[in-house]
Protein backbone atom coordinates (compact mmCIF):
# COMPACT_ATOMS: atom_id res chain seq x y z
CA UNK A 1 71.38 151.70 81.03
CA UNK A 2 72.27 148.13 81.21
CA UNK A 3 72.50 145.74 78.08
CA UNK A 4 72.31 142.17 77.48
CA UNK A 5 76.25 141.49 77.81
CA UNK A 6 76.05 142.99 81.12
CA UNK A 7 72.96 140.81 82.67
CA UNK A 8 75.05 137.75 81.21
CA UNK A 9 78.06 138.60 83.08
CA UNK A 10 75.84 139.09 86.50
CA UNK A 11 74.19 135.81 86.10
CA UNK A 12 77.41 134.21 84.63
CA UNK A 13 79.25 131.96 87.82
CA UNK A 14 82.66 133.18 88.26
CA UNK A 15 85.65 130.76 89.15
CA UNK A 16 85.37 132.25 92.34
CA UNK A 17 82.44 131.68 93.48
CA UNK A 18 82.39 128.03 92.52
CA UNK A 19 83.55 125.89 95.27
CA UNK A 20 86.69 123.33 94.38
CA UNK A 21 85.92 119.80 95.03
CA UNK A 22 88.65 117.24 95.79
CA UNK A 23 89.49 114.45 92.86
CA UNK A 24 88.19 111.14 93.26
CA UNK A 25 89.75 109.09 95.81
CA UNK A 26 91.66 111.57 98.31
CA UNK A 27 88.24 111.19 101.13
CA UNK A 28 88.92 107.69 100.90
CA UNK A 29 92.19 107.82 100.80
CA UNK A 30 92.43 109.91 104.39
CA UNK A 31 89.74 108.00 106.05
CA UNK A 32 92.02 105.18 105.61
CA UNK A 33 94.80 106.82 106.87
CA UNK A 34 93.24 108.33 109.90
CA UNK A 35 91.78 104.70 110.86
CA UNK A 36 94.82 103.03 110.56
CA UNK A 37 96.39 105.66 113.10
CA UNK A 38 93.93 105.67 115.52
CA UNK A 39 94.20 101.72 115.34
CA UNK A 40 97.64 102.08 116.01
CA UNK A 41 97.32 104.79 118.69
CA UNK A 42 94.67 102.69 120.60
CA UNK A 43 96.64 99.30 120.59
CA UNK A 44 99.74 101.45 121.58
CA UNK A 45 97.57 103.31 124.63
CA UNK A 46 95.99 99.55 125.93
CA UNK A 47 99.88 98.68 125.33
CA UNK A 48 101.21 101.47 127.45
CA UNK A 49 98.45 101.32 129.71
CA UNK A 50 97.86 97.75 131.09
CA UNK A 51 100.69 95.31 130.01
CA UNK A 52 104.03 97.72 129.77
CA UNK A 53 105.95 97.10 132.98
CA UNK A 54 106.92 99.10 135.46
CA UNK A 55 105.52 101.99 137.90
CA UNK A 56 103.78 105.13 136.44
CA UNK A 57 106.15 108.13 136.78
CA UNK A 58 106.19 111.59 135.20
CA UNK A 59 107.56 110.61 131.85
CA UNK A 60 104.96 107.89 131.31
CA UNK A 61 101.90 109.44 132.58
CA UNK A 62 102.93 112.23 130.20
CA UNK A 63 103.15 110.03 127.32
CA UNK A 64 100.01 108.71 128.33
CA UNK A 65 98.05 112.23 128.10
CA UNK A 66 99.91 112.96 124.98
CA UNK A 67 98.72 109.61 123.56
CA UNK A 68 94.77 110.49 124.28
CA UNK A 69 95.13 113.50 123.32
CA UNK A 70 96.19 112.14 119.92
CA UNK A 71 93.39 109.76 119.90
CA UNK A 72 90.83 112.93 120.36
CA UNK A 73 92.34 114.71 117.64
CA UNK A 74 92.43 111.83 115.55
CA UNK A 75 88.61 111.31 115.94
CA UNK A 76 87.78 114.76 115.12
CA UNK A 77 89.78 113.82 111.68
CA UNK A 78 88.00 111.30 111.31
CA UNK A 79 84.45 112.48 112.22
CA UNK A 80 85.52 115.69 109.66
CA UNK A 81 86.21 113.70 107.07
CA UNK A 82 82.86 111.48 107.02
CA UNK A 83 81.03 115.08 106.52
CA UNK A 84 79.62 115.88 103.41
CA UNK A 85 81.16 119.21 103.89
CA UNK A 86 84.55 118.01 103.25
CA UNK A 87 84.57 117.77 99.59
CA UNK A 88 85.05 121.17 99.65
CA UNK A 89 88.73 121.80 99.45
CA UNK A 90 89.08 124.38 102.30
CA UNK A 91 87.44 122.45 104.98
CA UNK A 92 89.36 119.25 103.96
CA UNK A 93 92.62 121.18 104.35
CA UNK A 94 91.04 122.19 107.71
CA UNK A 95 90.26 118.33 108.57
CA UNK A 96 94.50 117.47 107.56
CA UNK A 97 95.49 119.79 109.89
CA UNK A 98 93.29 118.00 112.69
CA UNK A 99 95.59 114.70 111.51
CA UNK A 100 98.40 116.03 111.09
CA UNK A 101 97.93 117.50 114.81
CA UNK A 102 96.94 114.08 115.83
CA UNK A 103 99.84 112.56 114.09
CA UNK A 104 102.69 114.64 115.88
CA UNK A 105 100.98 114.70 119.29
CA UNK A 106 100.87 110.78 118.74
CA UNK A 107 105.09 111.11 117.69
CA UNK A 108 105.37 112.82 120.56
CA UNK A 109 103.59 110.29 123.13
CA UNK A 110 105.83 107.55 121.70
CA UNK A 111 108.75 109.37 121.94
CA UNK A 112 108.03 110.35 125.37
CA UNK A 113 107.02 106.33 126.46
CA UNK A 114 110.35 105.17 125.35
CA UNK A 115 112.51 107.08 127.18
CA UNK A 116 110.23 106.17 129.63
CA UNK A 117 110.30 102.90 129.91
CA UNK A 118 114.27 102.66 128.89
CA UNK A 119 114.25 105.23 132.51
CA UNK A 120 116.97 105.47 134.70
């Protein structure tokens, strides 16, 4: 036989069940950070690309991949984090790890064009 405490405790939301939402300002604050990377990463591809001298060898076309790769990456952040979706605490962890991703592949590329172009 059920009573009235226990029909209140069904209906009652746990803390569970509620989704967290992110405070005020941390969207914003990561959409500004993933634009101002892939502004950087783009100038430093058309950089790397069309007015860095020199012949394309292994190194540089490597840094080159690495570098659009990071822009891809970088996107998907960014295209994440304009979803409504990402107020929820578990999918914006999810859309950090797509920048951070971005953000080491893009290390990498840079790393990779300046030994590169400093070359034998």
């Amino acid at each position: 036989m059920s009573t009235d405490d226990d029909k209140a405790k069904e209906l009652a939301p746990t803390a569970e069940a509620a989704p967290k939402s992110l405070p005020n300002g941390y969207r914003q604050g990561v959409i500004t950070a993933i634009t101002v990377m892939l502004g950087f990463s783009l100038y430093f591809l058309r950089f790397w690309n069309f007015e860095a001298p020199g012949d394309w060898t292994v190194l540089s076309a490597t840094a080159a991949l690495l570098l659009l790769f990071s822009i891809v990456l970088q996107l998907v952040a960014l295209w994440r984090s304009l979803q409504v979706a990402d107020d929820s605490e578990p999918v914006y962890r999810r859309t950090l790890q797509w920048f951070l991703a971005g953000i080491v592949s893009a290390l990498l590329g840079v790393a990779i064009a300046s030994f590169a172009f400093t070359g034998p």
